[in-house]
Structures are given as structure tokens and as C-alpha cells.
PDB file of N, CA and C in Angstrom:
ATOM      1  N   UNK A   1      14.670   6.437 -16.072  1.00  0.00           N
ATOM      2  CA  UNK A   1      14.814   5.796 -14.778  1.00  0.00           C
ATOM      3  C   UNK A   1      13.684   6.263 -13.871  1.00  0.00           C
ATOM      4  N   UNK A   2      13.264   4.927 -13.231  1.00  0.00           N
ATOM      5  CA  UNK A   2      11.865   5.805 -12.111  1.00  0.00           C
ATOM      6  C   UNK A   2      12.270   6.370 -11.058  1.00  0.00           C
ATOM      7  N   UNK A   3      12.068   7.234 -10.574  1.00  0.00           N
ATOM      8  CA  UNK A   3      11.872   7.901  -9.223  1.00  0.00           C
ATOM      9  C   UNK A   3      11.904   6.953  -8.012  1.00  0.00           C
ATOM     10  N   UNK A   4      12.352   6.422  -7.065  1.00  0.00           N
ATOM     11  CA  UNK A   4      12.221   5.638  -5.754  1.00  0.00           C
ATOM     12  C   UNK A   4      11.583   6.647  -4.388  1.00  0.00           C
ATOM     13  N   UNK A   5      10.136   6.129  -4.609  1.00  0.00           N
ATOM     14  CA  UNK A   5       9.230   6.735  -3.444  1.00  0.00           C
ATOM     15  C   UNK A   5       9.281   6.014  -2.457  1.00  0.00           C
ATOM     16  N   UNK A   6      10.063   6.425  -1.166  1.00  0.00           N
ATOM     17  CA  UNK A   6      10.263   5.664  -0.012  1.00  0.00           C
ATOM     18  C   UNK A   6       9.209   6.117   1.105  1.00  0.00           C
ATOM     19  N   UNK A   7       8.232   5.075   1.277  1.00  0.00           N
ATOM     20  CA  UNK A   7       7.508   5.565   2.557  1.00  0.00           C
ATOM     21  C   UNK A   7       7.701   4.537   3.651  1.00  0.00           C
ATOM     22  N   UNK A   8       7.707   4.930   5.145  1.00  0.00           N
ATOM     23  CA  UNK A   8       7.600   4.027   5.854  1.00  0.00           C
ATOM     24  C   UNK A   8       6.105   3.805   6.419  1.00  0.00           C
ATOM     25  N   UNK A   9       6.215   2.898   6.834  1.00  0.00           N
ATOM     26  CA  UNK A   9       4.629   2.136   7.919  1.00  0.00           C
ATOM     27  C   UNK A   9       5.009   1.655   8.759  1.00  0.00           C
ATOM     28  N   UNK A  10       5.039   1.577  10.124  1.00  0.00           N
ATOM     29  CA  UNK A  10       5.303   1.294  11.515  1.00  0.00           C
ATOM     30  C   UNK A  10       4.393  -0.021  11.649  1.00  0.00           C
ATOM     31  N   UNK A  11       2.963   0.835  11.580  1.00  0.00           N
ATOM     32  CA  UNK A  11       1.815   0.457  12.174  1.00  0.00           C
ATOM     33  C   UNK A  11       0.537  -0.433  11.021  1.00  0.00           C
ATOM     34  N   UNK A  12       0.342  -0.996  11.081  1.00  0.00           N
ATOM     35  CA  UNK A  12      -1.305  -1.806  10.457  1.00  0.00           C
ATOM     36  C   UNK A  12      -2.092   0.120  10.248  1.00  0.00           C
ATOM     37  N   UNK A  13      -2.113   0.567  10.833  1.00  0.00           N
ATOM     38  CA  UNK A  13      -2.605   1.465  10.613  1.00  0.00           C
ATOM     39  C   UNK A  13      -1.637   2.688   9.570  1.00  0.00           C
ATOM     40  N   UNK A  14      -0.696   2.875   9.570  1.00  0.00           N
ATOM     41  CA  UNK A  14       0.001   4.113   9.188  1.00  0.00           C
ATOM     42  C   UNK A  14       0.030   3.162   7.326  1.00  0.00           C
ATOM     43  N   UNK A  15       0.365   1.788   7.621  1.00  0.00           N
ATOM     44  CA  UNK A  15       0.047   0.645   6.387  1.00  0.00           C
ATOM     45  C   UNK A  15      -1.111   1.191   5.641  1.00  0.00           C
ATOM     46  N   UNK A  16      -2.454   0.891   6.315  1.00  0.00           N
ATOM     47  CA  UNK A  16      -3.629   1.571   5.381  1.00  0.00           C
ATOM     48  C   UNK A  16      -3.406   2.897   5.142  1.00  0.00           C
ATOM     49  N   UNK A  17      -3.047   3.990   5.584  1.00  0.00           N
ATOM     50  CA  UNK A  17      -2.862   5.293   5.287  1.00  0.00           C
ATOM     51  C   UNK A  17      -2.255   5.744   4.120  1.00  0.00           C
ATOM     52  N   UNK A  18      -1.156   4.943   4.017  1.00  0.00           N
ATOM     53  CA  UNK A  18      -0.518   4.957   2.628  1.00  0.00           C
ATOM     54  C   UNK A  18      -0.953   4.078   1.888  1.00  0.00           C
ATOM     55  N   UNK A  19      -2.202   2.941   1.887  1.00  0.00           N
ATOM     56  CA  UNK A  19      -2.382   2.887   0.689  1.00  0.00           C
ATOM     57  C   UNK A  19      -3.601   3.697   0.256  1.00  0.00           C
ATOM     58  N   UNK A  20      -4.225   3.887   1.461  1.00  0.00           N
ATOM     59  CA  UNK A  20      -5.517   5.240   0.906  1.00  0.00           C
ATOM     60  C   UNK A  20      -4.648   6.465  -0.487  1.00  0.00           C
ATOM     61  N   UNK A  21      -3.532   6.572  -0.040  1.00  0.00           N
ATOM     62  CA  UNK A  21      -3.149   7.970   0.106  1.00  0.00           C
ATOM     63  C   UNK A  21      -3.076   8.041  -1.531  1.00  0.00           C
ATOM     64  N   UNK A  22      -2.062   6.717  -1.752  1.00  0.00           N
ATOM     65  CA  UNK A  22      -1.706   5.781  -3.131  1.00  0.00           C
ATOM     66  C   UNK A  22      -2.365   5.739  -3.501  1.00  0.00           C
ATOM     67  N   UNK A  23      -4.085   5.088  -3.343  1.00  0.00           N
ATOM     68  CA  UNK A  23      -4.725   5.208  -4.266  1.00  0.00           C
ATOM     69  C   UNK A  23      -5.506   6.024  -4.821  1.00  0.00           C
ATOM     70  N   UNK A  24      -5.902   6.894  -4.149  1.00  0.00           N
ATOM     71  CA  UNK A  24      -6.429   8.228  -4.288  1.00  0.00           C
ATOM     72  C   UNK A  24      -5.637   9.199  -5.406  1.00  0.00           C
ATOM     73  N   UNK A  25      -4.262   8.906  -5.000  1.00  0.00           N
ATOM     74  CA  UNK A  25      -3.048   9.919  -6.140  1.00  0.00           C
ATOM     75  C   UNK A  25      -3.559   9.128  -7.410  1.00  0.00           C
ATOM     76  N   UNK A  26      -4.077   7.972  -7.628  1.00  0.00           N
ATOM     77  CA  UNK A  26      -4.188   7.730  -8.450  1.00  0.00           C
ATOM     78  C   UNK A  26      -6.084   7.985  -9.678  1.00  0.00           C
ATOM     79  N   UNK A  27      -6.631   8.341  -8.308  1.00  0.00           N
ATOM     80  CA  UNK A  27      -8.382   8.813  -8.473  1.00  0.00           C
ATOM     81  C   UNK A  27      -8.897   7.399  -8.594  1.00  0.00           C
ATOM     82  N   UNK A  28      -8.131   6.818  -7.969  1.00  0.00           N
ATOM     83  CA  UNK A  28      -9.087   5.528  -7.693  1.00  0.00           C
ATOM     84  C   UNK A  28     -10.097   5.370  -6.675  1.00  0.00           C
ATOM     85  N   UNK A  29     -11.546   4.952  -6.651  1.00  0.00           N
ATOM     86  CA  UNK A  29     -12.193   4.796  -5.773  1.00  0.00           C
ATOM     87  C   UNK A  29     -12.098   3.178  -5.011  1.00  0.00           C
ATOM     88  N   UNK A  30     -11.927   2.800  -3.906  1.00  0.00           N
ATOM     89  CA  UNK A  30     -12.318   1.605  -3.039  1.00  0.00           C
ATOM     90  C   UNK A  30     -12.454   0.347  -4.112  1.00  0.00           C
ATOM     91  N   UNK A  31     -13.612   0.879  -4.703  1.00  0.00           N
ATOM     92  CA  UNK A  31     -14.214  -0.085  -5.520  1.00  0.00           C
ATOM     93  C   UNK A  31     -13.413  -0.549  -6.631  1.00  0.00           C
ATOM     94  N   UNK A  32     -12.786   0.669  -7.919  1.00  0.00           N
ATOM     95  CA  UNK A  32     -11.546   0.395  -8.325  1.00  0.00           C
ATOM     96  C   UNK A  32     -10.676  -0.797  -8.011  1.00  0.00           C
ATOM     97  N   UNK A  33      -9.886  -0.164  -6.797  1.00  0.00           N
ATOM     98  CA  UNK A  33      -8.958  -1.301  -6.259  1.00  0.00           C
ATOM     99  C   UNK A  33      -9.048  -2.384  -6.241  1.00  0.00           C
ATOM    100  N   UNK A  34     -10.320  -2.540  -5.748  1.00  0.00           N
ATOM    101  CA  UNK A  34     -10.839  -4.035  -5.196  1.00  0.00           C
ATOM    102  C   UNK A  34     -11.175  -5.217  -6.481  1.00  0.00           C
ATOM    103  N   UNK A  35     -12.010  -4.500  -7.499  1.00  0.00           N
ATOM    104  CA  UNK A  35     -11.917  -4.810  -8.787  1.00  0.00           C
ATOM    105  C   UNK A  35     -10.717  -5.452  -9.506  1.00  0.00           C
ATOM    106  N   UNK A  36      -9.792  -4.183  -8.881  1.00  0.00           N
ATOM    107  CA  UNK A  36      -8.280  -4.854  -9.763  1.00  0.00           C
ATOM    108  C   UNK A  36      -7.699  -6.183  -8.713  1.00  0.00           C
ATOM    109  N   UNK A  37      -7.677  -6.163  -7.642  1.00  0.00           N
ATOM    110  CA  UNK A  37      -7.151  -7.162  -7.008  1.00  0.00           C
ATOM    111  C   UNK A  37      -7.908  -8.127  -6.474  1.00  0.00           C
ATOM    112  N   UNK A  38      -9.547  -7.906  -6.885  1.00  0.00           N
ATOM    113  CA  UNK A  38     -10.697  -9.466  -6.808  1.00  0.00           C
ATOM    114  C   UNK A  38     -10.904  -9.478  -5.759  1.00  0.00           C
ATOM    115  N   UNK A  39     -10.865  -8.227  -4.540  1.00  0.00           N
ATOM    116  CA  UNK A  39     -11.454  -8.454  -3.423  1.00  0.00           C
ATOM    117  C   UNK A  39     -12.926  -7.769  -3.386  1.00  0.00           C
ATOM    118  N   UNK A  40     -13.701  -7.540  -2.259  1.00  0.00           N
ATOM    119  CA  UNK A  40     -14.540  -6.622  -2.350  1.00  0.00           C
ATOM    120  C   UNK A  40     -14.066  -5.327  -2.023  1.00  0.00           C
ATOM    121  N   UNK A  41     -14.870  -4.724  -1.544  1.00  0.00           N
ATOM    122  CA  UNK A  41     -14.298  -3.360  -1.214  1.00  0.00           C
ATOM    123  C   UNK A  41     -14.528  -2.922   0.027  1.00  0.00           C
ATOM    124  N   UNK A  42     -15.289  -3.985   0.720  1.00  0.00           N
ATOM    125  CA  UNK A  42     -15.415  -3.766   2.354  1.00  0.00           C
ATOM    126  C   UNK A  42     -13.690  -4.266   2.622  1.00  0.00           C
ATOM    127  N   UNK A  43     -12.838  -5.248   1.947  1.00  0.00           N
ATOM    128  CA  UNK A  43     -11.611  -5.492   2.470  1.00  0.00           C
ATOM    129  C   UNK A  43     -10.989  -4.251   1.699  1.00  0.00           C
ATOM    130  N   UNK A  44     -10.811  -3.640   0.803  1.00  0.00           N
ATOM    131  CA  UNK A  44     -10.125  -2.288   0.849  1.00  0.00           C
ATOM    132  C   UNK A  44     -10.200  -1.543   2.320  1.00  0.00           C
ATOM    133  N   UNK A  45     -11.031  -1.271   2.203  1.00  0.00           N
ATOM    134  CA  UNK A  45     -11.945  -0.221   3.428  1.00  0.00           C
ATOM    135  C   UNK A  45     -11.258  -0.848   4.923  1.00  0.00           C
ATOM    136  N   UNK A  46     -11.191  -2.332   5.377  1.00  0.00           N
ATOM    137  CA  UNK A  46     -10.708  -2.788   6.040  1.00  0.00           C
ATOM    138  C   UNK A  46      -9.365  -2.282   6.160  1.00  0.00           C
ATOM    139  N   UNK A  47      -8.526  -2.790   5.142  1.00  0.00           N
ATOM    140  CA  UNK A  47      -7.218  -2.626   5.268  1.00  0.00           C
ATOM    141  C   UNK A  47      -6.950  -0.973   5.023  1.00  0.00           C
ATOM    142  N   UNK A  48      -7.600  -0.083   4.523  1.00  0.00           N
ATOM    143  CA  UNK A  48      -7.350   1.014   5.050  1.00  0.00           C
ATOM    144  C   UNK A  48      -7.516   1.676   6.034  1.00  0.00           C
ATOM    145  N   UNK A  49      -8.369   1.162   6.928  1.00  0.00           N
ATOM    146  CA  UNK A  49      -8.654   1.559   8.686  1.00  0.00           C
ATOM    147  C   UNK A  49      -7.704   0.636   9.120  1.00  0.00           C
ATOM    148  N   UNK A  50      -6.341   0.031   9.049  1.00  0.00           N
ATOM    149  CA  UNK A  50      -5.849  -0.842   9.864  1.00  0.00           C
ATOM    150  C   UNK A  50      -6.005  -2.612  10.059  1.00  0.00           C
ATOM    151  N   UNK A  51      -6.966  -2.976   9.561  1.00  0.00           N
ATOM    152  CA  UNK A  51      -7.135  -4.179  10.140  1.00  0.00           C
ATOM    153  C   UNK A  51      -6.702  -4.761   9.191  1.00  0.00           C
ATOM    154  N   UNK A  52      -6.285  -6.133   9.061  1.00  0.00           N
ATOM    155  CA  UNK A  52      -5.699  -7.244   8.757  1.00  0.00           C
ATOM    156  C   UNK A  52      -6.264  -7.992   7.150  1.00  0.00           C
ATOM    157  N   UNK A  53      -5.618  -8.017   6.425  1.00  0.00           N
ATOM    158  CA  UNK A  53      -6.341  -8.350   5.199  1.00  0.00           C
ATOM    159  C   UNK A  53      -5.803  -9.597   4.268  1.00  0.00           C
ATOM    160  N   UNK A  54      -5.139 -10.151   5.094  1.00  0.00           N
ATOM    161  CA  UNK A  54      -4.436 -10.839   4.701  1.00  0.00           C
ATOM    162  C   UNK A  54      -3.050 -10.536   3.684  1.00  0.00           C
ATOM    163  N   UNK A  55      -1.507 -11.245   3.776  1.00  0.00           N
ATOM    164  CA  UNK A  55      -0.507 -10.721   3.141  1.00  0.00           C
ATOM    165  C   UNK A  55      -0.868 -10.906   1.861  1.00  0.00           C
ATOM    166  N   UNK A  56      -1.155 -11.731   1.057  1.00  0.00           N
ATOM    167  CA  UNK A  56      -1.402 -11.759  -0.579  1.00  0.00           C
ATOM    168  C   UNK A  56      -1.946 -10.594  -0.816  1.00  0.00           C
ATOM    169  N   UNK A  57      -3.098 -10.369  -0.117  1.00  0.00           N
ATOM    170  CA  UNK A  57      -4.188  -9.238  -0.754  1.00  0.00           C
ATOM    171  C   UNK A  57      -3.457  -7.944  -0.817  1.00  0.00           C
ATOM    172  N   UNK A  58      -2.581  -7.470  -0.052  1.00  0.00           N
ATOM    173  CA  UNK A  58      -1.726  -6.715   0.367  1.00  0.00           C
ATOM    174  C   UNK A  58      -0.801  -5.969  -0.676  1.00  0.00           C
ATOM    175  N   UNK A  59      -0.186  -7.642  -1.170  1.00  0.00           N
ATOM    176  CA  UNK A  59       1.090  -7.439  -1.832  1.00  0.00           C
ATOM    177  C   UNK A  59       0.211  -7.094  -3.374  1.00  0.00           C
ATOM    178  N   UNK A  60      -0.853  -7.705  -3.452  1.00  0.00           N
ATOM    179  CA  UNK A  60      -1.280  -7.588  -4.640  1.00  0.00           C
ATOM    180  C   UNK A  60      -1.898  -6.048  -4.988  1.00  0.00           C
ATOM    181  N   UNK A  61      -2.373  -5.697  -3.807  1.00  0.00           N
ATOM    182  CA  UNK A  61      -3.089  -4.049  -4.148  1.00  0.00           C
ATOM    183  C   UNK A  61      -1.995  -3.294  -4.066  1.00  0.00           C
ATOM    184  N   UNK A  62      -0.841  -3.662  -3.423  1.00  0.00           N
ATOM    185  CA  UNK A  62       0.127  -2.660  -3.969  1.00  0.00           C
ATOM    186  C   UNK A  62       0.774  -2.671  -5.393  1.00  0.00           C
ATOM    187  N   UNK A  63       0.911  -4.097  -5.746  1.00  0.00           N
ATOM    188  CA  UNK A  63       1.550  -4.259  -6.756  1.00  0.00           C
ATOM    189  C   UNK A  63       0.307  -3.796  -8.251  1.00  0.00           C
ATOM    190  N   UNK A  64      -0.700  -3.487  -7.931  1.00  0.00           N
ATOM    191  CA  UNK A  64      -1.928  -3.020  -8.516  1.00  0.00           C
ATOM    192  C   UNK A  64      -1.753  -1.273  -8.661  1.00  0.00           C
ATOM    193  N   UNK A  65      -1.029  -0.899  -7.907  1.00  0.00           N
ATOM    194  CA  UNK A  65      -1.094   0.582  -7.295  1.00  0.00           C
ATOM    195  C   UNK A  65       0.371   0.923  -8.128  1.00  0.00           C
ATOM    196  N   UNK A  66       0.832  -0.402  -8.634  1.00  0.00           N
ATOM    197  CA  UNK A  66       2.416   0.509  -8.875  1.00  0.00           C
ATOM    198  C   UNK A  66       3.237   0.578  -7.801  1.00  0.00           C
ATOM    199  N   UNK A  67       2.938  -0.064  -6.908  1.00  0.00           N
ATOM    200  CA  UNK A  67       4.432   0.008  -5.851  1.00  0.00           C
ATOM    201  C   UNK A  67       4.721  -1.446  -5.316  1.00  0.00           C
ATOM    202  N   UNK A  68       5.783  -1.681  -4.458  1.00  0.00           N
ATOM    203  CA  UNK A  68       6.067  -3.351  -3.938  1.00  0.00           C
ATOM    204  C   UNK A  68       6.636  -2.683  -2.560  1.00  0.00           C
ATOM    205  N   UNK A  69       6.893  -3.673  -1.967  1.00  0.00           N
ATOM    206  CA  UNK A  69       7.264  -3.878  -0.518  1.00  0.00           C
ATOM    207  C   UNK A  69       8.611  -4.665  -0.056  1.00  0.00           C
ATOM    208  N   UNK A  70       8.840  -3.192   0.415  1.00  0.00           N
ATOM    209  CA  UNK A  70      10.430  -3.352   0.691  1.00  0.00           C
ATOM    210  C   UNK A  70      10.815  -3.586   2.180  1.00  0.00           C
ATOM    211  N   UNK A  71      11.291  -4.337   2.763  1.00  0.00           N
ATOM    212  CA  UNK A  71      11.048  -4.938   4.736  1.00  0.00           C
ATOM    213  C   UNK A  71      12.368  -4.527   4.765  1.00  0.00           C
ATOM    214  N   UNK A  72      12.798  -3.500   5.636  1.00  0.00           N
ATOM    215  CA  UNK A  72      14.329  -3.000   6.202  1.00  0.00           C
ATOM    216  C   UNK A  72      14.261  -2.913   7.452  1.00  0.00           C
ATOM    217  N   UNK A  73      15.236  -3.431   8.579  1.00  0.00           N
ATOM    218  CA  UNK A  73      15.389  -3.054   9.552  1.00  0.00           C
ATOM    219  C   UNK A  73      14.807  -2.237  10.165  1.00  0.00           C
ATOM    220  N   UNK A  74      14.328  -1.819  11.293  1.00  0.00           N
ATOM    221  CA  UNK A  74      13.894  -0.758  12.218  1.00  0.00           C
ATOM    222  C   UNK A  74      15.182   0.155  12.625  1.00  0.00           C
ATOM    223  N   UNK A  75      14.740   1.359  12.474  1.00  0.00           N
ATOM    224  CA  UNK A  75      16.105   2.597  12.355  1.00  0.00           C
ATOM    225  C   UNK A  75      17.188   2.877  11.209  1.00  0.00           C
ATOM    226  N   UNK A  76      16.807   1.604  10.250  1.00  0.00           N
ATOM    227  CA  UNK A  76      17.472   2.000   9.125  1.00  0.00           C
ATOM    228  C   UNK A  76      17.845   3.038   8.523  1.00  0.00           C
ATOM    229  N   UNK A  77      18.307   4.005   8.035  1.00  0.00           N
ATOM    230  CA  UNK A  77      18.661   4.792   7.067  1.00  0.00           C
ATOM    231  C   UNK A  77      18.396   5.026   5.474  1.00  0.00           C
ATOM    232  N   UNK A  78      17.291   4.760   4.884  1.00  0.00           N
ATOM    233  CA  UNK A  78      17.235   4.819   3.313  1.00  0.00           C
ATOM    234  C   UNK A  78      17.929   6.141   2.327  1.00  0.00           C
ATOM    235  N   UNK A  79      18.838   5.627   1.688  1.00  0.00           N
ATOM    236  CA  UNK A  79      19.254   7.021   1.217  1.00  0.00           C
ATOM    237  C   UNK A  79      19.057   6.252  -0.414  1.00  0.00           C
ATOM    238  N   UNK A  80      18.787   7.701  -1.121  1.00  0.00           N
ATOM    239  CA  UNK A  80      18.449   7.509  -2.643  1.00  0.00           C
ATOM    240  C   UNK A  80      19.831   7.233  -3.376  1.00  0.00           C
ATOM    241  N   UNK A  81      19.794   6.262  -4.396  1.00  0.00           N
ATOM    242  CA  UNK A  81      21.660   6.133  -4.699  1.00  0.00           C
ATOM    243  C   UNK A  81      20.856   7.002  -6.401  1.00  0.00           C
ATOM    244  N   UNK A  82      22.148   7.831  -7.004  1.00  0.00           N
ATOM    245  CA  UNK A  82      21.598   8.663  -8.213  1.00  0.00           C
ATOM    246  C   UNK A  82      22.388   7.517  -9.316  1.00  0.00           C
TER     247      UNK A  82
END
């Protein structure tokens, strides 16, 4: 059974932070990423300073990274079920 890594993102910005963070755990460089999801790597670089990269590109570098995107309420509670 996998592990459930819950991070939150508020912000366009705290968004790129975790996927820097993600891809790096993984020793991926910019270029990497971008490769796997057919962008360049000035839009990595983009969407890891915050700015806007469009939702596909998004869903796809995460889903590239090994993770997906989960939208819960604001103040929610996530608890791990065993």
C-alpha cells in the first residue's frame, strides 16, 4: 500500500514550491520535467516562481512527478485512514 503524502498550497506560489521541492526529491533537473511533460523549461521555471502555466501543464507535471491533485475545502482537516 502507498504512503498518502498530503501537502497543502494556498498560494500560485507555495503551488510552485512544492513542485520544485517534488522534483528535486526526485534529482530531476527543470529540463527533465519539461521533457517529460513537452513543455520547455522556461514554463517549469515559471510555474515554480508562481506564475500561471496553465491547468493541463500542471496536472500533467504532477502526474509526471508521481503525485495528482486533490481540491478540499479551505480549513479542512486531512487525516490519514490506516
Amino acid at each position: 500500500m502507498a504512503h498518502l503524502v498530503v501537502a497543502r498550497a494556498r498560494t500560485p506560489q507555495e503551488l510552485g514550491a512544492l513542485v520544485r521541492a517534488v522534483r528535486s526529491e526526485k534529482g530531476w533537473q527543470q529540463a527533465d520535467l519539461a521533457e517529460l511533460t513537452q513543455v520547455s523549461r522556461m514554463t517549469i521555471s515559471r510555474w515554480e516562481r508562481g506564475e500561471d502555466v496553465g491547468t493541463h501543464t500542471m496536472l500533467r507535471a504532477l502526474s509526471e512527478c508521481g503525485y495528482s491533485l486533490a481540491v478540499a475545502p479551505k480549513f479542512t482537516r486531512l487525516e490519514p485512514v490506516e
